[in-house]
Protein backbone atom coordinates (compact mmCIF):
# COMPACT_ATOMS: atom_id res chain seq x y z
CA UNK A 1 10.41 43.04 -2.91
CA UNK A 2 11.45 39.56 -3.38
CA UNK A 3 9.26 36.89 -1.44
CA UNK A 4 10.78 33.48 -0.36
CA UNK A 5 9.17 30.79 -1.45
CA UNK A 6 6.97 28.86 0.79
CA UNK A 7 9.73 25.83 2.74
CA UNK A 8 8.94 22.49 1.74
CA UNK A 9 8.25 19.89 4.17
CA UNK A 10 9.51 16.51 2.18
CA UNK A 11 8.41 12.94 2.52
CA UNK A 12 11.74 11.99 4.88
CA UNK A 13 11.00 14.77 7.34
CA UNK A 14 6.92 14.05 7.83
CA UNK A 15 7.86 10.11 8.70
CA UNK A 16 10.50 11.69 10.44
CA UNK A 17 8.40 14.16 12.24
CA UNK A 18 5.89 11.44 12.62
CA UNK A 19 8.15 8.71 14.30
CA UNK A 20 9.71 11.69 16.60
CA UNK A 21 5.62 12.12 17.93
CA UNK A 22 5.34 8.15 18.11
CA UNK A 23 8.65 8.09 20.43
CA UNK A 24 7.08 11.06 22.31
CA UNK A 25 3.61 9.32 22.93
CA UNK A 26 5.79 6.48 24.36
CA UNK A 27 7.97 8.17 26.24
CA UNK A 28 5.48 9.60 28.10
CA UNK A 29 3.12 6.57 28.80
CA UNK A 30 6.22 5.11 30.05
CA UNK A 31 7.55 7.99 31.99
CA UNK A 32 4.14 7.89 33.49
CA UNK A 33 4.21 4.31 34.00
CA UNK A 34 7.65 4.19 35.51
CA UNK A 35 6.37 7.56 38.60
CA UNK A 36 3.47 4.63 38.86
CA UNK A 37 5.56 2.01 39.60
CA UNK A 38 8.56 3.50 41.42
CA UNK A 39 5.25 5.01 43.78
CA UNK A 40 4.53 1.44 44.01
CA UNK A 41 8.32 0.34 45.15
CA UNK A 42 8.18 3.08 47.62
CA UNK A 43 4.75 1.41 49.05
CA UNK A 44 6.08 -2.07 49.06
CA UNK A 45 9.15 -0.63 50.62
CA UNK A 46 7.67 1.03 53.40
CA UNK A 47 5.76 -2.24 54.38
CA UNK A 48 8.44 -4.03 54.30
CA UNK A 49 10.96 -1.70 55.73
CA UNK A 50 8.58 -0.35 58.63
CA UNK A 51 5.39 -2.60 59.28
CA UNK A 52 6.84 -5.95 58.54
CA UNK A 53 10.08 -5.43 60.73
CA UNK A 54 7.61 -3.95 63.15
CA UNK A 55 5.73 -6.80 63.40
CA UNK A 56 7.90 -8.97 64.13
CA UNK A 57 9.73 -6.76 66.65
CA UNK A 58 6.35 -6.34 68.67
CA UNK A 59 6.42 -9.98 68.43
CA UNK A 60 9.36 -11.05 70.04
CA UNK A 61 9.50 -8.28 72.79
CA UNK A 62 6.11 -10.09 73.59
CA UNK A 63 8.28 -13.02 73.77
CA UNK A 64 10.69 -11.74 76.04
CA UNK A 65 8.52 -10.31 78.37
CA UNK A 66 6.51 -13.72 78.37
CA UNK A 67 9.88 -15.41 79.06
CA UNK A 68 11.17 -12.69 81.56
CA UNK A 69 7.99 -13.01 83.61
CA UNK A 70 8.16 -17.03 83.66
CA UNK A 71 11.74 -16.96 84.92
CA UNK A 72 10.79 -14.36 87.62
CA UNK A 73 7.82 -16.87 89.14
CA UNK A 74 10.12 -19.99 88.63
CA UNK A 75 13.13 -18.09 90.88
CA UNK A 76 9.69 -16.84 92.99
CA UNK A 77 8.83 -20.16 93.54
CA UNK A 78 12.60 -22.58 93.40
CA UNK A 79 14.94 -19.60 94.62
CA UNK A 80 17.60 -20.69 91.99
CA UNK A 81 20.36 -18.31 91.20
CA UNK A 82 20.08 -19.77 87.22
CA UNK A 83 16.53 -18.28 87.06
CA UNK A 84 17.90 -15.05 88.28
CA UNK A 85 20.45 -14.90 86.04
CA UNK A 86 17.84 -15.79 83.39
CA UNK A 87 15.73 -13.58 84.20
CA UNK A 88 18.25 -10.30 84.42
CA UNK A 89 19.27 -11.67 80.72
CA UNK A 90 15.99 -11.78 79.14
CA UNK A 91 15.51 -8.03 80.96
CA UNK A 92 18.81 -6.91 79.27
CA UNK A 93 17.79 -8.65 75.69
CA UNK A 94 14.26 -6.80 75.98
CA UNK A 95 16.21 -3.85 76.23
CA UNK A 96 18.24 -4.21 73.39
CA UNK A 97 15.19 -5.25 71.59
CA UNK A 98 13.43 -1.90 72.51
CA UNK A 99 16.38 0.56 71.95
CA UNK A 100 17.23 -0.80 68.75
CA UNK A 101 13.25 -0.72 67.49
CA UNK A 102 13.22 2.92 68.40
CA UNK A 103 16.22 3.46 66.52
CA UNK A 104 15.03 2.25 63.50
CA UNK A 105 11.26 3.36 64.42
CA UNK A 106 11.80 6.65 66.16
CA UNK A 107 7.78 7.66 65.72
CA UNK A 108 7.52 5.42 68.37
CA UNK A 109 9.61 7.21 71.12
CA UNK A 110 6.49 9.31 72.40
CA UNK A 111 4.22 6.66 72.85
CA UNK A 112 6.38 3.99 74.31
CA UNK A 113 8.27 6.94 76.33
CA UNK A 114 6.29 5.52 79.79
CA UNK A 115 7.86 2.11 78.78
CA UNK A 116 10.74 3.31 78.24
CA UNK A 117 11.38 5.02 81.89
CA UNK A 118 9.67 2.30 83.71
CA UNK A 119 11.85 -0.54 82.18
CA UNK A 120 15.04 2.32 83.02
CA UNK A 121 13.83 2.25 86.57
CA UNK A 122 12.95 -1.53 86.75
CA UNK A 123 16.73 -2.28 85.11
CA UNK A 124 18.81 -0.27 87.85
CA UNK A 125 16.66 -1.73 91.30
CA UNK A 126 16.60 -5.12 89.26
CA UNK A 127 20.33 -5.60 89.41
CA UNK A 128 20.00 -4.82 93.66
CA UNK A 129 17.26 -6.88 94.70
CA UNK A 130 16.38 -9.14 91.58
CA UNK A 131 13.13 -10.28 89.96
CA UNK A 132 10.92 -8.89 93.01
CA UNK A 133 10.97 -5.39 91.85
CA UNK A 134 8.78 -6.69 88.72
CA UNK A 135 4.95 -6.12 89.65
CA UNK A 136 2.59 -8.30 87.51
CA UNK A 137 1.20 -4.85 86.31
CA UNK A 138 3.74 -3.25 85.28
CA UNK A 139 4.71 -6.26 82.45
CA UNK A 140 0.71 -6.47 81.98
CA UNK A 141 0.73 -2.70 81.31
CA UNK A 142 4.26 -3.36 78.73
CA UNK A 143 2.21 -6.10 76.94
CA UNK A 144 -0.91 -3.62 76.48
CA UNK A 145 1.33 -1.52 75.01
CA UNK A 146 3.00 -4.04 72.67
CA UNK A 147 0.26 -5.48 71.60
CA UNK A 148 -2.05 -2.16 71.04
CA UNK A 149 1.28 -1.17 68.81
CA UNK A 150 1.81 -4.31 66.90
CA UNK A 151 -2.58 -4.01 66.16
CA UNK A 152 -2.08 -0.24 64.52
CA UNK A 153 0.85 -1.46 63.03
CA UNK A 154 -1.13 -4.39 61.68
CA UNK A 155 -3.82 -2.06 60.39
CA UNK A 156 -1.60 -0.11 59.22
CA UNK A 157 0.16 -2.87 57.10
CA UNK A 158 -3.25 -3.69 55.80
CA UNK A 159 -4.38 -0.51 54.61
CA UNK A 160 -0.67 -0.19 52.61
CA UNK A 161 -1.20 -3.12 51.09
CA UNK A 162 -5.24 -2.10 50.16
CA UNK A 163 -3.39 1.09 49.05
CA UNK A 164 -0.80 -0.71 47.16
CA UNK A 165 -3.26 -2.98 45.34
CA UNK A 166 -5.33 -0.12 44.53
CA UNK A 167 -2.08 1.58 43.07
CA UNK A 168 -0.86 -1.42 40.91
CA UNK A 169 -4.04 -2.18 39.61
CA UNK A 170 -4.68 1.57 38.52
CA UNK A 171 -0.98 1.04 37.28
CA UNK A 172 -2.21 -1.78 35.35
CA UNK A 173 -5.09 -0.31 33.49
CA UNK A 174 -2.76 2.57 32.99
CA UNK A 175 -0.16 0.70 31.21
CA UNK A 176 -3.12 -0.87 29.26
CA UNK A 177 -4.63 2.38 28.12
CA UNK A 178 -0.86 3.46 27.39
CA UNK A 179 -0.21 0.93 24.96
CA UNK A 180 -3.91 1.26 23.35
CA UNK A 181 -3.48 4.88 22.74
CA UNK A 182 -0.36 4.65 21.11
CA UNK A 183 -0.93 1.41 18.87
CA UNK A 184 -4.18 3.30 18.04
CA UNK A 185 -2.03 6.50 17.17
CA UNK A 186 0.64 4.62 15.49
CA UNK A 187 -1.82 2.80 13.11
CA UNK A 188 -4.54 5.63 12.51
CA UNK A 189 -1.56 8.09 11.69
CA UNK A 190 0.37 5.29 9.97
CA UNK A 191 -3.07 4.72 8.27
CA UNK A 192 -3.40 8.15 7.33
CA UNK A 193 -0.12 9.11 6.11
CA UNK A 194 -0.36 5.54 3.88
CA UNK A 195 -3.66 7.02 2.58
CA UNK A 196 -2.29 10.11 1.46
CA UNK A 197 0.65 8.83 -0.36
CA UNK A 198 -1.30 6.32 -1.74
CA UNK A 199 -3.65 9.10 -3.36
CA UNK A 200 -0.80 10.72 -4.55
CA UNK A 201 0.73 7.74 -6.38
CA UNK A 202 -2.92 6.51 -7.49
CA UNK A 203 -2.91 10.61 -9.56
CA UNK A 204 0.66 9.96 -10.46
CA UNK A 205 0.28 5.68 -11.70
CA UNK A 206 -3.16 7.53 -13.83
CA UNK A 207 -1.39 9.97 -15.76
CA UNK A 208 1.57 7.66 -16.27
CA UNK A 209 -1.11 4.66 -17.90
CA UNK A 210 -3.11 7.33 -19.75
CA UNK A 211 -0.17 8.80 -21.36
CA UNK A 212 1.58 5.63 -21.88
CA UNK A 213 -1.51 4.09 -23.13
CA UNK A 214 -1.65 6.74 -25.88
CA UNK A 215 -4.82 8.60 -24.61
CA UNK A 216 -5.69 12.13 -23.86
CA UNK A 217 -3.77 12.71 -20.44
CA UNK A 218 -5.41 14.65 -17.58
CA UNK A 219 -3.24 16.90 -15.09
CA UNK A 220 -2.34 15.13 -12.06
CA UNK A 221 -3.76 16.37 -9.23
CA UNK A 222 -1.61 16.15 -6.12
CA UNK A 223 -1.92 19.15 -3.53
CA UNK A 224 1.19 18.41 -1.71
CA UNK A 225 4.60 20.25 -1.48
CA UNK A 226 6.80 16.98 -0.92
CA UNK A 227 8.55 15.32 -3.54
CA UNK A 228 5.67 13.92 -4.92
CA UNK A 229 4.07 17.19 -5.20
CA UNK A 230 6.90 18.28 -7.34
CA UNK A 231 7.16 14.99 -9.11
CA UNK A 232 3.21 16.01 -10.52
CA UNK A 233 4.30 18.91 -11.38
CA UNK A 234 7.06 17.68 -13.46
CA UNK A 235 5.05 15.43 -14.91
CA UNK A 236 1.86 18.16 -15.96
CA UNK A 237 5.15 20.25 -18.03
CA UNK A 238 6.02 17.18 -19.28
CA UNK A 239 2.58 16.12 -20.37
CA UNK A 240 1.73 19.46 -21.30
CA UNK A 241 4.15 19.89 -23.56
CA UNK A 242 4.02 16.49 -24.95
CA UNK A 243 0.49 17.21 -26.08
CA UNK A 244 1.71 20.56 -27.67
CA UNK A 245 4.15 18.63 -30.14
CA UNK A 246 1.82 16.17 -30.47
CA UNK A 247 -1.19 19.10 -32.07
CA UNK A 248 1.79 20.56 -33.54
CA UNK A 249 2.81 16.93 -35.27
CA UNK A 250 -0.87 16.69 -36.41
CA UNK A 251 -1.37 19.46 -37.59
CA UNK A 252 2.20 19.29 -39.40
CA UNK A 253 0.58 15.65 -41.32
CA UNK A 254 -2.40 17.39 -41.92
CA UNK A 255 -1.25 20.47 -43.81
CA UNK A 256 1.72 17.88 -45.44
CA UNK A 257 -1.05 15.57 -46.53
CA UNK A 258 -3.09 18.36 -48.14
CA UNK A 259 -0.21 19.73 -49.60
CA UNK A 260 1.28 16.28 -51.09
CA UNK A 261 -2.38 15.02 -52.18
CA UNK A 262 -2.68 17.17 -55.05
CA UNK A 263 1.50 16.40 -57.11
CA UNK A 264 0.45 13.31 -56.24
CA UNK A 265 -2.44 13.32 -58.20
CA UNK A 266 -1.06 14.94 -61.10
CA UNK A 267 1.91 12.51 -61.23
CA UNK A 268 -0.99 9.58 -61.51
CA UNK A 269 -2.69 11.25 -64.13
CA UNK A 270 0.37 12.30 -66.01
CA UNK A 271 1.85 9.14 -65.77
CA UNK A 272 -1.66 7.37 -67.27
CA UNK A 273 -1.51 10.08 -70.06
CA UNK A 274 2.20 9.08 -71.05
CA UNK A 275 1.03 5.42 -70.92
CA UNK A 276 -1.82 5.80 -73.30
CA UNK A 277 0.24 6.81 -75.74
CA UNK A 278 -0.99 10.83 -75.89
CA UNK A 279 2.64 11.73 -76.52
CA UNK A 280 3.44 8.95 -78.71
CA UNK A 281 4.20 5.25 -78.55
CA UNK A 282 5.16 3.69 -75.70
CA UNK A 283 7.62 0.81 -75.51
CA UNK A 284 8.31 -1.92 -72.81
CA UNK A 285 11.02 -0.81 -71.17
CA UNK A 286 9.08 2.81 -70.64
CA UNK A 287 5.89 0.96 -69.96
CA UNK A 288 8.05 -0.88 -66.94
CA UNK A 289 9.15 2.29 -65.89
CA UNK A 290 5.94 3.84 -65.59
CA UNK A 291 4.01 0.82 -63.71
CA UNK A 292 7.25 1.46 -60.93
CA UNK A 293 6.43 5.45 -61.12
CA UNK A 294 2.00 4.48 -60.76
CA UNK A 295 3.11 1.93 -58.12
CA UNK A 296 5.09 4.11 -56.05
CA UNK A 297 2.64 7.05 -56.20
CA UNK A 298 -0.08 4.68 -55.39
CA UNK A 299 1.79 3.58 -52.13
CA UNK A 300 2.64 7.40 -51.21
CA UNK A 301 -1.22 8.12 -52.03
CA UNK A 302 -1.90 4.74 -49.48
CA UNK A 303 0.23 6.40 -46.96
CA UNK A 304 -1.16 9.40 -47.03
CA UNK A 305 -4.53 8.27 -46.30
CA UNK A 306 -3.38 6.51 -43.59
CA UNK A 307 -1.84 9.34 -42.09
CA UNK A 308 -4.81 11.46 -42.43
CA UNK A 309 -6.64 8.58 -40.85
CA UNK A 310 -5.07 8.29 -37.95
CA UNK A 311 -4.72 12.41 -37.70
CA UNK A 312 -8.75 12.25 -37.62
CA UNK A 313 -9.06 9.59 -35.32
CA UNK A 314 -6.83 11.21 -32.67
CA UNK A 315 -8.95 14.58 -33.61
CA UNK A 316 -12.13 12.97 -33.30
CA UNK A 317 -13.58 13.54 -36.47
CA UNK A 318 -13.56 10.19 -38.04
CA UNK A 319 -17.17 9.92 -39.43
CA UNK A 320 -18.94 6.64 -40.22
CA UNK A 321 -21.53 6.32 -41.78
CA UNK A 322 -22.77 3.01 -40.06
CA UNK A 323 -26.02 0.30 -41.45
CA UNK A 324 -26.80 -2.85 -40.99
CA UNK A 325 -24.63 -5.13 -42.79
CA UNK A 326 -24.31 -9.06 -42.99
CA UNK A 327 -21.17 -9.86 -41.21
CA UNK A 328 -20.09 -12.55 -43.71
CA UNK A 329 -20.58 -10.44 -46.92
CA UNK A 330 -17.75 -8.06 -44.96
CA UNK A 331 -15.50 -11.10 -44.11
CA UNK A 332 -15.74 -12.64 -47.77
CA UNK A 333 -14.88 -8.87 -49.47
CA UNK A 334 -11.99 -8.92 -47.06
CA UNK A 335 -10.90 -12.18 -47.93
CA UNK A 336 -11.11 -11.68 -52.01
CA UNK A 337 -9.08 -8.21 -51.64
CA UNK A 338 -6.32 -10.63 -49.41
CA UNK A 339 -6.36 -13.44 -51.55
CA UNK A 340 -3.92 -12.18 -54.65
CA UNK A 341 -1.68 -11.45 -51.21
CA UNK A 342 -1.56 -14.87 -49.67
CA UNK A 343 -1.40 -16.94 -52.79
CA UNK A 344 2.12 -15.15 -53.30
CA UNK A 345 2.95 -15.73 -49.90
CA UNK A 346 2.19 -19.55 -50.29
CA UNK A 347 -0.68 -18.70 -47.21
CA UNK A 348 -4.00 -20.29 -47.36
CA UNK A 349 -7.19 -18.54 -46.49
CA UNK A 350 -10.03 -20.29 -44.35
CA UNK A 351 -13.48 -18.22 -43.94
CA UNK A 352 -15.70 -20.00 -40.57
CA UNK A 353 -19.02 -18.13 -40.98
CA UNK A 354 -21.95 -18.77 -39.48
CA UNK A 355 -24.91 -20.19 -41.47
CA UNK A 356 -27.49 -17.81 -40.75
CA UNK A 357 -27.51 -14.31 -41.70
CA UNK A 358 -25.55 -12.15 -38.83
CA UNK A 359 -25.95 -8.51 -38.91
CA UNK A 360 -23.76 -5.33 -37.58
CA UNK A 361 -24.18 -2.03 -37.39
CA UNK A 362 -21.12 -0.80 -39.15
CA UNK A 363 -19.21 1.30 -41.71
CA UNK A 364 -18.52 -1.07 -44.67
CA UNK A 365 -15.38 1.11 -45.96
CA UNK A 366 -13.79 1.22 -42.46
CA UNK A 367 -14.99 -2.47 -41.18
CA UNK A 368 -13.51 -3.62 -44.28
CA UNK A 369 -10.51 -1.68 -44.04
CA UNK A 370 -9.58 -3.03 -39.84
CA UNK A 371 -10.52 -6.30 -41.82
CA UNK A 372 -7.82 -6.06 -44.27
CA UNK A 373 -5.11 -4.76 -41.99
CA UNK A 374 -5.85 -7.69 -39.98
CA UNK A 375 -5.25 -9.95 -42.91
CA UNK A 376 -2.41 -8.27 -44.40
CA UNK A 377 -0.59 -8.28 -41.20
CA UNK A 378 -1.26 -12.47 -40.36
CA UNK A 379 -0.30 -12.93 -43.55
CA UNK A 380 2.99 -11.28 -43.70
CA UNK A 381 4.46 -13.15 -40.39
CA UNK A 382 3.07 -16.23 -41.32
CA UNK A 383 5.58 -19.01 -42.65
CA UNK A 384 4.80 -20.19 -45.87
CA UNK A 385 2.33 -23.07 -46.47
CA UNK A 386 0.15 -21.58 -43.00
CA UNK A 387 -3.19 -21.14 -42.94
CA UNK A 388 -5.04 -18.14 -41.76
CA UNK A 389 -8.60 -18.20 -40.38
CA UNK A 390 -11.25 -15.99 -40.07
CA UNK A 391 -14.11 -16.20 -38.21
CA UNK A 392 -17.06 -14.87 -37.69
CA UNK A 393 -19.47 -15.83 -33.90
CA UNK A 394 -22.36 -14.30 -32.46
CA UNK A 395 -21.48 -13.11 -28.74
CA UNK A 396 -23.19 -15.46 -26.22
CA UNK A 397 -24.81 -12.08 -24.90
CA UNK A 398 -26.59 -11.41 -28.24
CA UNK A 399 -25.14 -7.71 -28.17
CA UNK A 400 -22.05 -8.25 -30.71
CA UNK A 401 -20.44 -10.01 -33.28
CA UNK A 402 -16.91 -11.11 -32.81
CA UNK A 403 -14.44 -11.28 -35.73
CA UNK A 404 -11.10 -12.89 -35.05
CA UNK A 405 -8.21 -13.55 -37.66
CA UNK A 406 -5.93 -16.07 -36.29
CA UNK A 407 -2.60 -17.20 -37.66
CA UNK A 408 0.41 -19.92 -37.26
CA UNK A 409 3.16 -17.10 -36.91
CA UNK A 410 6.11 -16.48 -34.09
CA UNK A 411 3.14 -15.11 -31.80
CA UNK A 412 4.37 -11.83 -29.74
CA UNK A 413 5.49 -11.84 -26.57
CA UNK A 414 3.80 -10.71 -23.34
CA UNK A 415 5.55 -7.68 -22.94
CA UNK A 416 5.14 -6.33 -26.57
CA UNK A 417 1.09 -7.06 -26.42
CA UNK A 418 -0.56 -3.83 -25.54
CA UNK A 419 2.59 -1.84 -27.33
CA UNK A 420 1.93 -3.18 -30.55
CA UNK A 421 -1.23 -0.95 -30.86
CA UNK A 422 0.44 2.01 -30.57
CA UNK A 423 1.04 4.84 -33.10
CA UNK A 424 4.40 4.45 -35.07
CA UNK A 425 5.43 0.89 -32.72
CA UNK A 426 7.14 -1.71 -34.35
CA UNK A 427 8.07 -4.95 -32.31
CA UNK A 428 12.41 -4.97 -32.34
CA UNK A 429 12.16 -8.30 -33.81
CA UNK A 430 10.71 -7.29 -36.82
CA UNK A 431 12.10 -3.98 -37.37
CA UNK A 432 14.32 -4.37 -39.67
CA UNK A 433 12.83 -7.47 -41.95
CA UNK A 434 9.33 -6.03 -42.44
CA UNK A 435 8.11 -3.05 -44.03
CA UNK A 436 5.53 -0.90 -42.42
CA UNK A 437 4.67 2.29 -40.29
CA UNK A 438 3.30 0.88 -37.39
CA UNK A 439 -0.22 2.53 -38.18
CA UNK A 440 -2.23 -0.59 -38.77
CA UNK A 441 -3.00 -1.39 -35.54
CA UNK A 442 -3.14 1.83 -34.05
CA UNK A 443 -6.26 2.71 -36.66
CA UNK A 444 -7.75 -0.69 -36.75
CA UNK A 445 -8.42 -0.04 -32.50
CA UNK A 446 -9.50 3.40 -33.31
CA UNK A 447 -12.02 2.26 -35.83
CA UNK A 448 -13.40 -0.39 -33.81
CA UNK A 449 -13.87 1.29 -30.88
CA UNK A 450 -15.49 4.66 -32.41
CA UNK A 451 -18.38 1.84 -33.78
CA UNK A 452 -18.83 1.10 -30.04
CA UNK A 453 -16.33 -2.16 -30.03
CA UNK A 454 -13.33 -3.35 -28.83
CA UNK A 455 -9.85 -5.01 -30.73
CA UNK A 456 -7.50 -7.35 -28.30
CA UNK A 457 -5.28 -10.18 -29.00
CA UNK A 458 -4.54 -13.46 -27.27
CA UNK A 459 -0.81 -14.75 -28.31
CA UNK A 460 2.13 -16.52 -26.89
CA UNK A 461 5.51 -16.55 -28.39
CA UNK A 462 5.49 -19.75 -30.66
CA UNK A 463 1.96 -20.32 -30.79
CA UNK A 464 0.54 -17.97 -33.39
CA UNK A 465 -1.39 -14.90 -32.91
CA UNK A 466 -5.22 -14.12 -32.14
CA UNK A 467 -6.47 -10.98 -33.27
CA UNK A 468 -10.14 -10.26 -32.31
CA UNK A 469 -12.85 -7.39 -32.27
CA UNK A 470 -16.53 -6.79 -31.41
CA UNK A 471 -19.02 -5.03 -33.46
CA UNK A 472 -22.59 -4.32 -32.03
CA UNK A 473 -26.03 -5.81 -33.64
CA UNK A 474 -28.31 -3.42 -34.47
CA UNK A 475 -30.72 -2.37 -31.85
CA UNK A 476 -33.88 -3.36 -33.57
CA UNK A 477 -32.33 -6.91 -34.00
CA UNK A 478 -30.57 -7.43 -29.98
């Protein structure tokens, strides 16, 4: 029975996913916020709405009643009609004050309902025998009542506003703990999710410098199912089977080199037999012809060697046998093997060795060797009548002995520096004008750094080139 496979959850649809739960986490602080604060309009409006407009009712049916009771006294007193008619209008304005604050208040209607017959009563006998009908206790009694109402509503009006500072400060800190909580969310999960991808392309950027830098490449790790995740695993088939060809391609030089060694061998010693003269005289022109044939095996037999070189350097099994050995004896041998080489390249040769005797623990064959490839290759992009330098310093740290071989070439540009050491590279500028395999390098590193060391190179296009490399003192003499 076929089994789907597992569904993949991709890069776009986690930030996706992941700004969908931010918009939730502030959708809800601010739903939240917005019940607070419309619970806060309804508070506000109610003291506006009822207590304040309460208030100042109470108040001016005070006012009335004061005025209705000073107009009844002055006609008391004065008998004038215009008192009378003042006082039956302040009576009919109180009225209209009271009927239309019961409208608008109607909780009001049972406790005001005694005020409400008695001012009924006091408006029909007022209109038949005037301001006389109006006891002084009966508009003390109204005023009571006024006053006791507009004291509650007071109290009232305080304890909504208490109620409504309570509410907007716990708004407030609401709001605040809102906005904490979700910058916290957004930047731990923003955090997180950064951390993650960020391990992910750390595993992916390793395996891309390891196998560009030429060196055994480990499997990137990445236990994801995004497109990262797949991007590793494109890359481990791709590594993988880069390291296949490249055992297969080593194995190919080896076996080729084995089986090439021994012709070649028996072409250089028939060739030396013909030229001794062990199947008769030799003249010039076959005497020409065989130095081409002794040359050109020699340089097959050179490449060869190099080849199986670098085939046991990438295997491992590159074995020195290392001694101490004065540091100038190596640079002079490497300079008399070179010279023949720059005198027909109009080059000059400068040793700078120290005076005293300098020691490393080395392999005089393959020292001499990274040496000479060092030489040969300053010498071949050097312009006629340069000079080339070798020297030869003690480290400040007293560990190692640096040799560097500058020259007064093109120099190599940034880009091209850490390429130039690998297998087979050429730099396109000199492709095509300069013979060579692009090996040199690529063993010269390997040497130096299976004796513990390390080979670099300062250059800058048009300033000549620097090439440098560390070999360690003996112990018994750091």
């Amino acid at each position: 029975m076929d089994t789907k496979p597992p569904r993949r959850l991709g890069i776009t649809a986690k930030l996706l996913i992941w700004c969908m739960m931010l918009v939730g986490i502030f959708y809800a602080t601010t739903s939240l916020l917005m019940l607070r604060i419309q619970n806060l309009v309804e508070v506000s409006s109610a003291i506006v709405n009822v207590n304040y407009d309460m208030d100042l009712s109470a108040q001016r049916m005070i006012q009335q009643l004061l005025s209705l009771e000073e107009n009844r006294k002055r006609y008391e007193i004065l008998q004038k009609d215009a008192y009378m008619e003042a006082f039956v209008s302040d009576l009919e304005d109180f009225g209209k004050t009271l009927s239309s604050v019961l409208e608008r208040h109607p909780d009001y209607r049972g406790p005001w309902a005694g005020l409400v017959r008695e001012y009924a009563e006091l408006l029909v006998r007022s209109r038949d025998t005037g301001p006389k009908v109006l006891p002084d206790r009966m508009v003390a009694s109204w005023l009571e009542t006024l006053v006791d109402a507009r004291e509650r509503n007071q109290q009232e009006m305080e304890a909504r506003l208490n109620d409504l500072a309570a509410k907007s400060r716990a708004a407030e800190r609401l709001g605040f703990m809102g906005l904490m909580v979700s910058i916290a969310f957004g930047v731990l999960g923003s955090v997180f999710i950064a951390y993650r991808l960020n391990i992910s392309l750390s595993e992916i950027r390793r395996g891309i410098r390891e196998l560009g830098g030429g060196e055994p490449t480990r499997p990137v790790r990445v236990n994801t199912r995004d497109e990262l995740g797949e991007l590793a695993q494109a890359f481990n088939t791709m590594a993988a089977r880069l390291a296949e060809e490249e055992k297969m391609r080593q194995d190919f030089i080896a076996m080729l080199s084995h089986e090439i060694r021994t012709p070649l061998t028996s072409i250089r010693e028939s060739v030396d037999l013909v030229e001794s003269g062990a199947f008769g005289e030799v003249n010039e022109k076959q005497r020409h012809f065989l130095d081409i044939s002794r040359q050109e095996a020699l340089r097959l037999t050179h490449l060869l060697e190099r080849l199986m070189k670098v085939s046991s350097l990438e295997a491992q099994r590159l074995r020195l046998a290392v001694e101490p050995l004065d540091a100038a004896s190596l640079a002079r041998q490497a300079l008399d093997k070179m010279q023949s080489t720059a005198l027909a390249r109009n080059v000059a040769l400068k040793a700078e060795l120290p005076e005293d005797f300098v020691f490393v623990e080395a392999d005089q064959e393959h020292v001499t060797q990274v040496l000479v490839n060092l030489l040969g290759n300053a010498i071949k992009f050097s312009p006629p009548e340069s000079l080339v330098r070798l020297s030869v310093t003690p480290e400040p740290s007293g560990r190692f002995v640096i040799f560097c071989v500058v020259d007064e070439g093109p120099g190599i540009a940034p880009e091209e520096q850490e390429r130039i050491f690998l297998k087979y590279y050429r730099e396109p500028s000199v492709r095509g004008s300069v013979d060579g395999l692009g090996l040199g390098l690529s063993i010269s590193r390997g040497i130096v750094e299976a004796h513990g060391g390390s080979l670099w190179l300062n250059s800058a296009p048009g300033c000549g080139s620097s090439f440098c490399f560390s070999l360690p003192k003996p112990k018994t003499m750091v």
